[in-house]
N, C-alpha and C. Protein backbone atom coordinates (compact mmCIF):
# COMPACT_ATOMS: atom_id res chain seq x y z
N UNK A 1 -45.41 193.09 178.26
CA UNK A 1 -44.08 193.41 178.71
C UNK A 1 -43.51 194.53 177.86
N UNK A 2 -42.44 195.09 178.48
CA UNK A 2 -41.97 196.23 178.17
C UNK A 2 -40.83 196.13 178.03
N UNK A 3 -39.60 196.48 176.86
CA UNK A 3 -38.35 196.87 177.17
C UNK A 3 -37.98 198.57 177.42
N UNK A 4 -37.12 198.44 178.61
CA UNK A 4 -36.51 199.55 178.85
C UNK A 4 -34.86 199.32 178.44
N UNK A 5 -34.22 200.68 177.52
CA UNK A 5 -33.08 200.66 178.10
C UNK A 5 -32.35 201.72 178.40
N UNK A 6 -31.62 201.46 179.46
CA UNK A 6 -30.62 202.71 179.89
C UNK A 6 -29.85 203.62 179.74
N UNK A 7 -29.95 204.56 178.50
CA UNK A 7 -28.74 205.35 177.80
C UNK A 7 -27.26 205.40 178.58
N UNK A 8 -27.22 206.08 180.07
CA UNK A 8 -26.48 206.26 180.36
C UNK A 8 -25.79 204.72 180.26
N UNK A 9 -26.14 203.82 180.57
CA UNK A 9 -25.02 202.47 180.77
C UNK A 9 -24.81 201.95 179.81
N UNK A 10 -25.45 202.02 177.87
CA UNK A 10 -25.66 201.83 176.93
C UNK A 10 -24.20 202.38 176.21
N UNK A 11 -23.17 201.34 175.65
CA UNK A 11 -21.86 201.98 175.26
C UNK A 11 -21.64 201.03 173.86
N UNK A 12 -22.98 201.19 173.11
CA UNK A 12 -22.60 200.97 171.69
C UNK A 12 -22.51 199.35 171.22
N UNK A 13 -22.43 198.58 171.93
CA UNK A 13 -21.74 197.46 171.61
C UNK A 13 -22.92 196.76 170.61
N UNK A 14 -24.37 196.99 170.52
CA UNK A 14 -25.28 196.52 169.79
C UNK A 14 -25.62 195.26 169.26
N UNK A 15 -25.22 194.38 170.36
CA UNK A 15 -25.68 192.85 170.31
C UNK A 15 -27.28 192.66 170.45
N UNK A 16 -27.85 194.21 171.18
CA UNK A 16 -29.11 193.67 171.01
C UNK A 16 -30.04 194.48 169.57
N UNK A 17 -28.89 194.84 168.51
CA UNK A 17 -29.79 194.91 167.83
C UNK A 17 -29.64 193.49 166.90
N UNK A 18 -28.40 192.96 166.98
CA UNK A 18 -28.12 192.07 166.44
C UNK A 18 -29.19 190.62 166.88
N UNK A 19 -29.33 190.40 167.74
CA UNK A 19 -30.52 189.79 168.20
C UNK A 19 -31.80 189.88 168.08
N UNK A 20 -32.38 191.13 167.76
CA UNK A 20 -33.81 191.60 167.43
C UNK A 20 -33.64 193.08 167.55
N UNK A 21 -33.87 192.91 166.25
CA UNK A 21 -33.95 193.83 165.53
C UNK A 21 -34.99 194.69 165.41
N UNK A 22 -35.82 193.92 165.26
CA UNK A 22 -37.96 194.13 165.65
C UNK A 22 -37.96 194.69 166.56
N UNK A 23 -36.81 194.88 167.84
CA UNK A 23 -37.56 195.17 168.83
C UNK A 23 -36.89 196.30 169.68
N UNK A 24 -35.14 196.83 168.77
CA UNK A 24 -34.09 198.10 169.60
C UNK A 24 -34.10 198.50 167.77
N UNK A 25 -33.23 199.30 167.36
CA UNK A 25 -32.56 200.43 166.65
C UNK A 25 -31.36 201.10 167.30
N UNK A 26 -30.56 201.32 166.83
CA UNK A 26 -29.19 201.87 166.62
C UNK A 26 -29.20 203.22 166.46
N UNK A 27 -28.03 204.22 166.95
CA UNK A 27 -27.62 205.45 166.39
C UNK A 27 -26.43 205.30 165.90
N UNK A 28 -25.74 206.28 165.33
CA UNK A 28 -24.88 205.76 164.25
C UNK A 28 -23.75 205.81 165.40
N UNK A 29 -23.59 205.70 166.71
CA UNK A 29 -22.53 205.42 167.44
C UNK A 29 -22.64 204.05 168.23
N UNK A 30 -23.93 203.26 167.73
CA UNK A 30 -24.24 202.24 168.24
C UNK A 30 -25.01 202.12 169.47
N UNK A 31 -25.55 203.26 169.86
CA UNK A 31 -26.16 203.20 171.41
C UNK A 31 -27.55 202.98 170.89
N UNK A 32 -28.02 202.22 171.98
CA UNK A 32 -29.63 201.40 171.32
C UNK A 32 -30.08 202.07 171.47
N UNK A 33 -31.52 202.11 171.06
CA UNK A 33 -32.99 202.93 171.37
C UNK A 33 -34.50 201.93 171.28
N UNK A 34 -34.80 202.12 172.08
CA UNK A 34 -36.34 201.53 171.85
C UNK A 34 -36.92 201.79 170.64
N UNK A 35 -37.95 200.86 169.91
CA UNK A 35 -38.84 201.35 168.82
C UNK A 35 -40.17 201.43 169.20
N UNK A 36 -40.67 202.12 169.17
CA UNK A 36 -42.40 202.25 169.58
C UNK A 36 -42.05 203.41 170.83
N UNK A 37 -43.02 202.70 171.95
CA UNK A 37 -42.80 202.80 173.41
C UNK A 37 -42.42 201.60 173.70
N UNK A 38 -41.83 200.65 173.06
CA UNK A 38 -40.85 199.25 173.88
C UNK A 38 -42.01 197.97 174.35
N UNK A 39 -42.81 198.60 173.83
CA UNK A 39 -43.89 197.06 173.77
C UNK A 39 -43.22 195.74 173.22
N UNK A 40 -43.56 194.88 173.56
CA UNK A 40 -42.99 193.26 173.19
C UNK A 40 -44.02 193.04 173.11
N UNK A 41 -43.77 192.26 171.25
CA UNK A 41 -45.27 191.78 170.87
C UNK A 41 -45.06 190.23 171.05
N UNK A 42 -45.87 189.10 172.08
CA UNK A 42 -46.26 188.14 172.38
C UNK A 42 -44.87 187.33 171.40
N UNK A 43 -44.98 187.59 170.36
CA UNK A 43 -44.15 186.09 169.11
C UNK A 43 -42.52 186.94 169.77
N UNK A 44 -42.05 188.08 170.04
CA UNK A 44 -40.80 188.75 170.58
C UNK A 44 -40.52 188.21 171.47
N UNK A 45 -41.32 187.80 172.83
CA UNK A 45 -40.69 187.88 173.95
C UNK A 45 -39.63 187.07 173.57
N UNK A 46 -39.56 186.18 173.93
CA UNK A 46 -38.07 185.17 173.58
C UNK A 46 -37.02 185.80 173.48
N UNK A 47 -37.16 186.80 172.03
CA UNK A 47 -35.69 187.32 171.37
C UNK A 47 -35.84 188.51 172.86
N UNK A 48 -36.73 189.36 173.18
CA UNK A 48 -36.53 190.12 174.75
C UNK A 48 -35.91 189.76 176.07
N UNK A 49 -35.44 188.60 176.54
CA UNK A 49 -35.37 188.23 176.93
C UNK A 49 -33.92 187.54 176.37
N UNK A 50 -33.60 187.67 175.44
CA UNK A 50 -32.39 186.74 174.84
C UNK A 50 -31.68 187.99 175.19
N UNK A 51 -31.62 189.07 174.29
CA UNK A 51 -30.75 190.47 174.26
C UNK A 51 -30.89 190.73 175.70
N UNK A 52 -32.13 191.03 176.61
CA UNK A 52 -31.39 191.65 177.52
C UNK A 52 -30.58 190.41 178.75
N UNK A 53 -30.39 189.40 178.57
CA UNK A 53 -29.49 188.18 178.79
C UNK A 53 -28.05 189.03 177.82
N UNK A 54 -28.17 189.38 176.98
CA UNK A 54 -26.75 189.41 177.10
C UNK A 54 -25.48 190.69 176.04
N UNK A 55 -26.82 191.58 177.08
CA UNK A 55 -26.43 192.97 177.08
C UNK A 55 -25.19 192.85 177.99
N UNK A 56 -24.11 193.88 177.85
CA UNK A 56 -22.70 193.39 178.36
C UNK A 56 -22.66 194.64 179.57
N UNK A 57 -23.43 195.09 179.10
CA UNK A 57 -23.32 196.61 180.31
C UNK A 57 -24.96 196.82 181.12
N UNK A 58 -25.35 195.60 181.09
CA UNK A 58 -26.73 194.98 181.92
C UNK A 58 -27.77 196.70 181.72
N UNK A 59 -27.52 197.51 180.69
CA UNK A 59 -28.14 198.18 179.97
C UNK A 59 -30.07 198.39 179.73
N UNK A 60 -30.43 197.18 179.62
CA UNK A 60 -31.67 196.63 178.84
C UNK A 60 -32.43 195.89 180.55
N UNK A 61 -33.81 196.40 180.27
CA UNK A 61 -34.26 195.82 181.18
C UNK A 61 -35.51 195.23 181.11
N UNK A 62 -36.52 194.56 181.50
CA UNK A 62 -38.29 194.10 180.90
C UNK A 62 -38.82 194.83 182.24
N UNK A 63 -40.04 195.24 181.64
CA UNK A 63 -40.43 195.76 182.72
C UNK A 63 -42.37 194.83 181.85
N UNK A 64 -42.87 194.48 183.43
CA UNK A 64 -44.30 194.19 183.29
C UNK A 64 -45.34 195.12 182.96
N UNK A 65 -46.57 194.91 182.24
CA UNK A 65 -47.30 196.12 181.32
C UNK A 65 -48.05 196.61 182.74
């Protein structure tokens, strides 16, 4: 699995780095970014699946490998 997320709908709020951390990064205005190419390593999914549950601007998405 894959996370994608959406810059344009992405407005800082950074609950999902607060959630996993391992798995987004921050700019210093708070808009997320993927780390890697957005691979979810097997022991992640969970927290993937937690953040993009409750991304507030439905931002974050899983996409299948």
């Amino acid at each position: 699995m894959k996370i994608v997320i959406d810059a344009n709908r992405c407005e800082g709020h950074s609950r999902c780095y607060s959630l996993a951390p391992d798995l987004v990064d921050v700019d210093d205005l708070g808009n997320a970014f993927v780390l890697g190419d957005g691979t979810v390593p097997e022991a992640l999914e969970d927290k993937a699946h937690l953040m993009t549950d409750n991304c507030p601007e439905f931002a974050i998405s899983i996409e299948a490998d």
